[in-house]
Protein backbone atom coordinates (compact mmCIF):
# COMPACT_ATOMS: atom_id res chain seq x y z
CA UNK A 1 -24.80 -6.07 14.93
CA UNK A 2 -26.32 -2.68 15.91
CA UNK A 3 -24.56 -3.31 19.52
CA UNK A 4 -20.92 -3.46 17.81
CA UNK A 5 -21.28 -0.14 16.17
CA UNK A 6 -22.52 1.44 18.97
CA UNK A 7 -19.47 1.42 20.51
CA UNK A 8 -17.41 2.90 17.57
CA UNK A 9 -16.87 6.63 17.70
CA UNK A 10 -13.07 6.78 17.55
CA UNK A 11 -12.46 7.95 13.95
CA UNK A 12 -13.78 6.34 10.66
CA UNK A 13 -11.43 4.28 9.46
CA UNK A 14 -12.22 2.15 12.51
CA UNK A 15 -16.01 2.38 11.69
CA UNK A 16 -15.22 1.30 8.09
CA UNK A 17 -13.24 -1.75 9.87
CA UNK A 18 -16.09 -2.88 11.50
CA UNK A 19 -18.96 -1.99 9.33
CA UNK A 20 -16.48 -4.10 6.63
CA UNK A 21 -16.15 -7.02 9.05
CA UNK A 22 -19.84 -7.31 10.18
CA UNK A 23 -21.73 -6.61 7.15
CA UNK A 24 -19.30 -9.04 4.60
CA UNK A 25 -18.24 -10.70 7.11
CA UNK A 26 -14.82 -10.55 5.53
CA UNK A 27 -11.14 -12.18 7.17
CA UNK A 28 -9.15 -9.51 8.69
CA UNK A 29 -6.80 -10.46 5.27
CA UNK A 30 -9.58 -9.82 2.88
CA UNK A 31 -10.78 -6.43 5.23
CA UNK A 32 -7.18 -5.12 4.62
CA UNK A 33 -7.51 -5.26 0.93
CA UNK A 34 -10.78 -4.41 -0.11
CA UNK A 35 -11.46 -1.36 -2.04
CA UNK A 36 -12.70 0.65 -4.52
CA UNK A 37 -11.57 -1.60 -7.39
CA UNK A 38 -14.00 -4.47 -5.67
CA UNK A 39 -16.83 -2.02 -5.87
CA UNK A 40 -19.07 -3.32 -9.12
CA UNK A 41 -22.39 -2.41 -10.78
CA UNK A 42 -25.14 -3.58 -8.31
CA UNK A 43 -23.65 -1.42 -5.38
CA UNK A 44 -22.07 -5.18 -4.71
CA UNK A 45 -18.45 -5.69 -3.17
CA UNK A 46 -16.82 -8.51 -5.65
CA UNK A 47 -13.14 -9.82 -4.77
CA UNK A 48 -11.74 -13.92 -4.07
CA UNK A 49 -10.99 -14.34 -0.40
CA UNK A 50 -7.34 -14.33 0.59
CA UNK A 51 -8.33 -18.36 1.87
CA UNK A 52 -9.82 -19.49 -1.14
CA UNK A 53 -7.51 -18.72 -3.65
CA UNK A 54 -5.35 -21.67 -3.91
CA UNK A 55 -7.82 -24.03 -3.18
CA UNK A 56 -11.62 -23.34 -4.41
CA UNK A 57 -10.95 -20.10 -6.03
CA UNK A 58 -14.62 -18.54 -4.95
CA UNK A 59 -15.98 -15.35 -5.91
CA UNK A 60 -18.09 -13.41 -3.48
CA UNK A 61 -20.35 -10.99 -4.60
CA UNK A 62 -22.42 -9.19 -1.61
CA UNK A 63 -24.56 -6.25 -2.11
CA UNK A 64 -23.57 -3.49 0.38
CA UNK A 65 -25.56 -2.68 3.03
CA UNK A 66 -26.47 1.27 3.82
CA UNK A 67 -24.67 1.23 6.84
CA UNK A 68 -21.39 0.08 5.19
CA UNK A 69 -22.11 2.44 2.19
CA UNK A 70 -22.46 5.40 5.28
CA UNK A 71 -19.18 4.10 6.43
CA UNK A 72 -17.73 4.21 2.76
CA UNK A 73 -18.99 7.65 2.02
CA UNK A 74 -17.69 9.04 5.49
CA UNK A 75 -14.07 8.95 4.98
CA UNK A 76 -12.93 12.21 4.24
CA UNK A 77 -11.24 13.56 1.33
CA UNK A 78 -7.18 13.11 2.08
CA UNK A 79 -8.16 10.55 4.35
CA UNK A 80 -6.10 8.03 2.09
CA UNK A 81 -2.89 8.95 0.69
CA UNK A 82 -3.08 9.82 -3.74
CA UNK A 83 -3.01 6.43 -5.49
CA UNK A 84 -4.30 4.42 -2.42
CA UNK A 85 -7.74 2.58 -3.45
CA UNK A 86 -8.35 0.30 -0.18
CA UNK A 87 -10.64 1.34 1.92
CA UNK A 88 -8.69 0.93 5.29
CA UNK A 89 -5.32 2.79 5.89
CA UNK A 90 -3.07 3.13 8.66
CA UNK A 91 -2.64 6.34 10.31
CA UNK A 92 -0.78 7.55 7.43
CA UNK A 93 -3.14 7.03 4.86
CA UNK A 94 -1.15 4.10 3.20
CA UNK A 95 -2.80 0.21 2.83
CA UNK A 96 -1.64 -1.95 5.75
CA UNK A 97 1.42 -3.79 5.28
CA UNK A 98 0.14 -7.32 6.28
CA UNK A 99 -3.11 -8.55 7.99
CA UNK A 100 -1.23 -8.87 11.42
CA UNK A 101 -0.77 -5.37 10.95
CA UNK A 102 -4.34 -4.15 10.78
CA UNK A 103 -5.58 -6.52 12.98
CA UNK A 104 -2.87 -5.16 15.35
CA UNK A 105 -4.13 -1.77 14.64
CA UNK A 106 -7.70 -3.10 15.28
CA UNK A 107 -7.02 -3.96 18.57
CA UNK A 108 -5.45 -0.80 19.06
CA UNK A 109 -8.94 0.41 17.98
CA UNK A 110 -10.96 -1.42 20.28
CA UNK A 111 -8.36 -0.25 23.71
CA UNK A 112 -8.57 2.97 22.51
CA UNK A 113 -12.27 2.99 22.67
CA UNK A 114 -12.53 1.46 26.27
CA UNK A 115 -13.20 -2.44 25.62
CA UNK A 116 -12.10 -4.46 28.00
CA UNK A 117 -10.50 -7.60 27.40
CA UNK A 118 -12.84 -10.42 27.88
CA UNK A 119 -12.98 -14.36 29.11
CA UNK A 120 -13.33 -16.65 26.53
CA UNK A 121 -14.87 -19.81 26.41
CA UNK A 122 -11.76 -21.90 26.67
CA UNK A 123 -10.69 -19.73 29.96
CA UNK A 124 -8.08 -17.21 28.40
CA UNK A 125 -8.46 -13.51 28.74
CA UNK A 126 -8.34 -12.18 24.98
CA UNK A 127 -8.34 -8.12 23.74
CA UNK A 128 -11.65 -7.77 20.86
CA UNK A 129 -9.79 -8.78 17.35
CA UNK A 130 -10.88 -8.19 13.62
CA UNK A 131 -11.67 -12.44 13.68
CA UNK A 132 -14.15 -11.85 16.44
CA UNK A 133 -16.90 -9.64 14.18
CA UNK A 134 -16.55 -11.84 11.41
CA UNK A 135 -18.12 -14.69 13.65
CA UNK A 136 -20.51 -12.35 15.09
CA UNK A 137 -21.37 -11.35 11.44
CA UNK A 138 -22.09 -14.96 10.61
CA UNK A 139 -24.31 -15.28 14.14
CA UNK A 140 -26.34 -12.21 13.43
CA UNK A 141 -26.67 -14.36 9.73
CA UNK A 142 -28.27 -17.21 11.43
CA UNK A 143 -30.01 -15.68 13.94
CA UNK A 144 -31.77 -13.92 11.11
CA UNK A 145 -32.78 -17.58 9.67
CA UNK A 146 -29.84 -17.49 6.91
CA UNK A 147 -29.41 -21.15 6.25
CA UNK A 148 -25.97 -22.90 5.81
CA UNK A 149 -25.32 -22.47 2.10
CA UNK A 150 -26.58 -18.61 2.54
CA UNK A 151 -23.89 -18.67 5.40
CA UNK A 152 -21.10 -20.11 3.02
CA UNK A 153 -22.22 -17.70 0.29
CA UNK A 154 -21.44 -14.73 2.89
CA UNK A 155 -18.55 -16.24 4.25
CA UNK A 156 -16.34 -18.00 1.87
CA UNK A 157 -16.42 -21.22 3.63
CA UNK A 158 -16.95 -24.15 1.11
CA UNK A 159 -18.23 -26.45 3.28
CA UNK A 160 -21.84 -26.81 5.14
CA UNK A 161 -19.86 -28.64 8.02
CA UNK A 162 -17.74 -25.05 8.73
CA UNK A 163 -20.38 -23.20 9.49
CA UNK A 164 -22.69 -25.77 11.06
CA UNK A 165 -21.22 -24.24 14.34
CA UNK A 166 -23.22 -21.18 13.42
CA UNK A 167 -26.20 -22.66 12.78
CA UNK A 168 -26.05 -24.73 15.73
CA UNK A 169 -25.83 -21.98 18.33
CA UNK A 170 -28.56 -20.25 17.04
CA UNK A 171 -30.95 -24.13 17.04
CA UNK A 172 -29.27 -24.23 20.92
CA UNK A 173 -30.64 -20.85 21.83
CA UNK A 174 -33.88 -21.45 19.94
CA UNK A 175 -34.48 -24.65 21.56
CA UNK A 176 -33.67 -24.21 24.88
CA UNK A 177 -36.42 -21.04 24.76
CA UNK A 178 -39.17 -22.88 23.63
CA UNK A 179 -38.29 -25.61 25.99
CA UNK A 180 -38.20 -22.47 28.77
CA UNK A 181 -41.55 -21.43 27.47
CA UNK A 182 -43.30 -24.75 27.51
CA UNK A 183 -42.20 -25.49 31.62
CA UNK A 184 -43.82 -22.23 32.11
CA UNK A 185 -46.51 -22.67 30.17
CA UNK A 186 -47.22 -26.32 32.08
CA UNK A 187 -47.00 -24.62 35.58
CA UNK A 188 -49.69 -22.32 34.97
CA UNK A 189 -52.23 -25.02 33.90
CA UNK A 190 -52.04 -26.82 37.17
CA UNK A 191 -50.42 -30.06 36.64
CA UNK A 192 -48.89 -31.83 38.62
């Protein structure tokens, strides 16, 4: 995750947007409409995903991390306008309309700060979007040996099957090193 924030210097709403979207690993609809009212005893985040709520009607609950808190505590006084209590606002210190709108703004973000659009796997050149960190959030998950129901606990999903794609990568990636390091092991003992 460290690589993502990196890159983020451009003002700290932006930060709070990504720091939000890797460490929760919230939907940019959730993102939008987090704030200080979701903040409970426990230093935890609490809220139902935007998703869920007509179907499973989940509750997260995920402790926040220091760099989100440093995020949190970074936005300046006046930042948001009196009466606002979400954490991201647009450049007038009111909540986002919509979701489309602060992803919008997100990608505004992410030119503004000199990322290039990219090639994705199914050939289509695509700008960085709010959905993009929430998958990376869910990688960095499994690639620190978070198992599937840990995943859905993060994530909201309600199924093992939705975020066996995670998992998967990370086995793919695992797998083909040790396969990597066993060739090169068997070439230096001479066989052959």
């Amino acid at each position: 995750m460290a690589q993502y924030r990196e890159r983020w210097t451009l003002g700290t709403v932006a930060r709070l947007a990504v720091e939000l979207l890797l460490n929760i690993a919230a939907r940019r609809y959730d993102a939008h409409e987090i704030g200080e009212l979701h903040v409970k005893a426990g230093n935890k985040l609490v809220w139902r995903p935007h998703k869920t709520l007509r179907s499973t009607g989940k509750l997260l609950s995920i402790k926040i991390r220091p760099e989100l808190q440093a995020a949190i505590d970074a936005i300046p006084q006046g930042t948001r306008a009196e009466g606002v209590v979400t954490f991201l606002v647009n450049d007038y210190g009111r909540p986002f309309a919509s979701a489309a709108a602060f992803g919008n703004k997100f990608a505004d973000w992410c030119r503004a700060a000199g990322l290039k659009a990219v090639k994705c796997d199914d050939g289509k050149v695509r700008s960085y979007r709010a959905h993009g960190l929430g998958k990376a959030a869910l990688l960095a998950l499994a690639h620190a040996g978070a198992t599937g129901v840990e995943l859905m606990a993060v994530s909201g999903h309600s199924s093992l099957a939705q975020v066996q794609e995670y998992l998967d990568a990370v086995d793919q990636e695992r797998a083909a090193e040790a396969a990597m390091t066993k060739l090169a092991n068997s070439a230096g003992t001479g066989s052959g």
